[in-house]
Protein backbone atom coordinates (compact mmCIF):
# COMPACT_ATOMS: atom_id res chain seq x y z
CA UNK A 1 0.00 0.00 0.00
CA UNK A 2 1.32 3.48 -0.81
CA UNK A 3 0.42 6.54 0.92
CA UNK A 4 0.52 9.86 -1.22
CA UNK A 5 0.60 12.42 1.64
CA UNK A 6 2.23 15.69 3.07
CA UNK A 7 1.85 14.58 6.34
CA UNK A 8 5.53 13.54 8.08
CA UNK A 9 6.02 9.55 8.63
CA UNK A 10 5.81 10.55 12.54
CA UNK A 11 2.28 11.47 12.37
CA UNK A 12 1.21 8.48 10.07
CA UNK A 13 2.77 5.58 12.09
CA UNK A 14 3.67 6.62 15.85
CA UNK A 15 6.20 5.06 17.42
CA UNK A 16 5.39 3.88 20.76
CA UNK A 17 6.70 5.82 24.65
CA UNK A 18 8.75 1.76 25.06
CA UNK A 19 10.83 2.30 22.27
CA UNK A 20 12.17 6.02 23.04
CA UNK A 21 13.02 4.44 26.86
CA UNK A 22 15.08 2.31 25.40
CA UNK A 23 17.20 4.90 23.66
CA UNK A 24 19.62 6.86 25.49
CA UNK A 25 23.05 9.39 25.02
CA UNK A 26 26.35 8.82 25.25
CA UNK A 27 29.87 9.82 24.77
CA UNK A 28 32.73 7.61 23.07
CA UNK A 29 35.79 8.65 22.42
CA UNK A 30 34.94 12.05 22.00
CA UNK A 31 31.81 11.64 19.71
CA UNK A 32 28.39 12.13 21.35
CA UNK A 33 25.93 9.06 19.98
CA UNK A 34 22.25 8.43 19.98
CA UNK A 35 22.00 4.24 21.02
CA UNK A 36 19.52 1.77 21.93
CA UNK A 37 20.23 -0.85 24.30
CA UNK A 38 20.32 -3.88 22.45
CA UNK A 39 21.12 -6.28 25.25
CA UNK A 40 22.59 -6.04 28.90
CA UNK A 41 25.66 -4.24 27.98
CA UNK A 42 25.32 -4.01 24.25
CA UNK A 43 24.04 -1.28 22.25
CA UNK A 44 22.93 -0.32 18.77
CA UNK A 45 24.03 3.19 17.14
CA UNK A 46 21.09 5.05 15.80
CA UNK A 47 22.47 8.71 15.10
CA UNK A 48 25.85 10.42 15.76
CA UNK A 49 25.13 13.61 16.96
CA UNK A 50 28.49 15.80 16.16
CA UNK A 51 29.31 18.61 14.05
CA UNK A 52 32.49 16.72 12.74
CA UNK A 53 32.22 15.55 9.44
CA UNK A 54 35.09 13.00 9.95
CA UNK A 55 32.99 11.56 12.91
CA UNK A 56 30.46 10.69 10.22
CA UNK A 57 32.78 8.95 7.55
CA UNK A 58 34.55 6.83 10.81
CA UNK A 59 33.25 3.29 10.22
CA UNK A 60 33.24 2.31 13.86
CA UNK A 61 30.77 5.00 14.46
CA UNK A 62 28.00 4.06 11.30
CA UNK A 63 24.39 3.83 12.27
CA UNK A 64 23.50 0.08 12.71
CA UNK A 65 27.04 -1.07 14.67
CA UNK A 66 27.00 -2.47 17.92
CA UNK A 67 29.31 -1.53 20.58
CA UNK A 68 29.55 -3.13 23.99
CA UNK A 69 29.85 -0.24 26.76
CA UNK A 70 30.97 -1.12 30.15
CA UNK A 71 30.03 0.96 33.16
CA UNK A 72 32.73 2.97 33.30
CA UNK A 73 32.76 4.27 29.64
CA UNK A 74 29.93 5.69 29.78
């Protein structure tokens, strides 16, 4: 089914109050990063939030990775 709208995606299909507690902020290495928690101590990378450009070409940081954070790195 295709929708022809102007309305954003957000609006059309809501995303539900569980899934934004799962996500939270964090700081690696310098480079601030929008995650989910994917399991106990491992997480998923949604967004990098930076204003470096070479943050955004560094593989290690590409939406979709999963890093395992212990409790001190974060």
């Amino acid at each position: 089914m295709i929708y022809y709208t102007m309305m954003p995606e957000e609006l059309m299909f809501p995303t539900h109050e569980e899934e934004y507690k799962k996500q939270t902020i964090i700081e690696k290495n310098g480079v601030q990063l929008l995650v989910q928690q994917a399991s106990h101590s491992q997480y998923e990378i949604l967004r990098v939030l930076s204003s470096n450009p070479s943050h955004y070409l560094d593989e290690q940081y590409c939406p979709g990775q999963k890093i395992i954070m212990g409790v001190t790195e974060q």
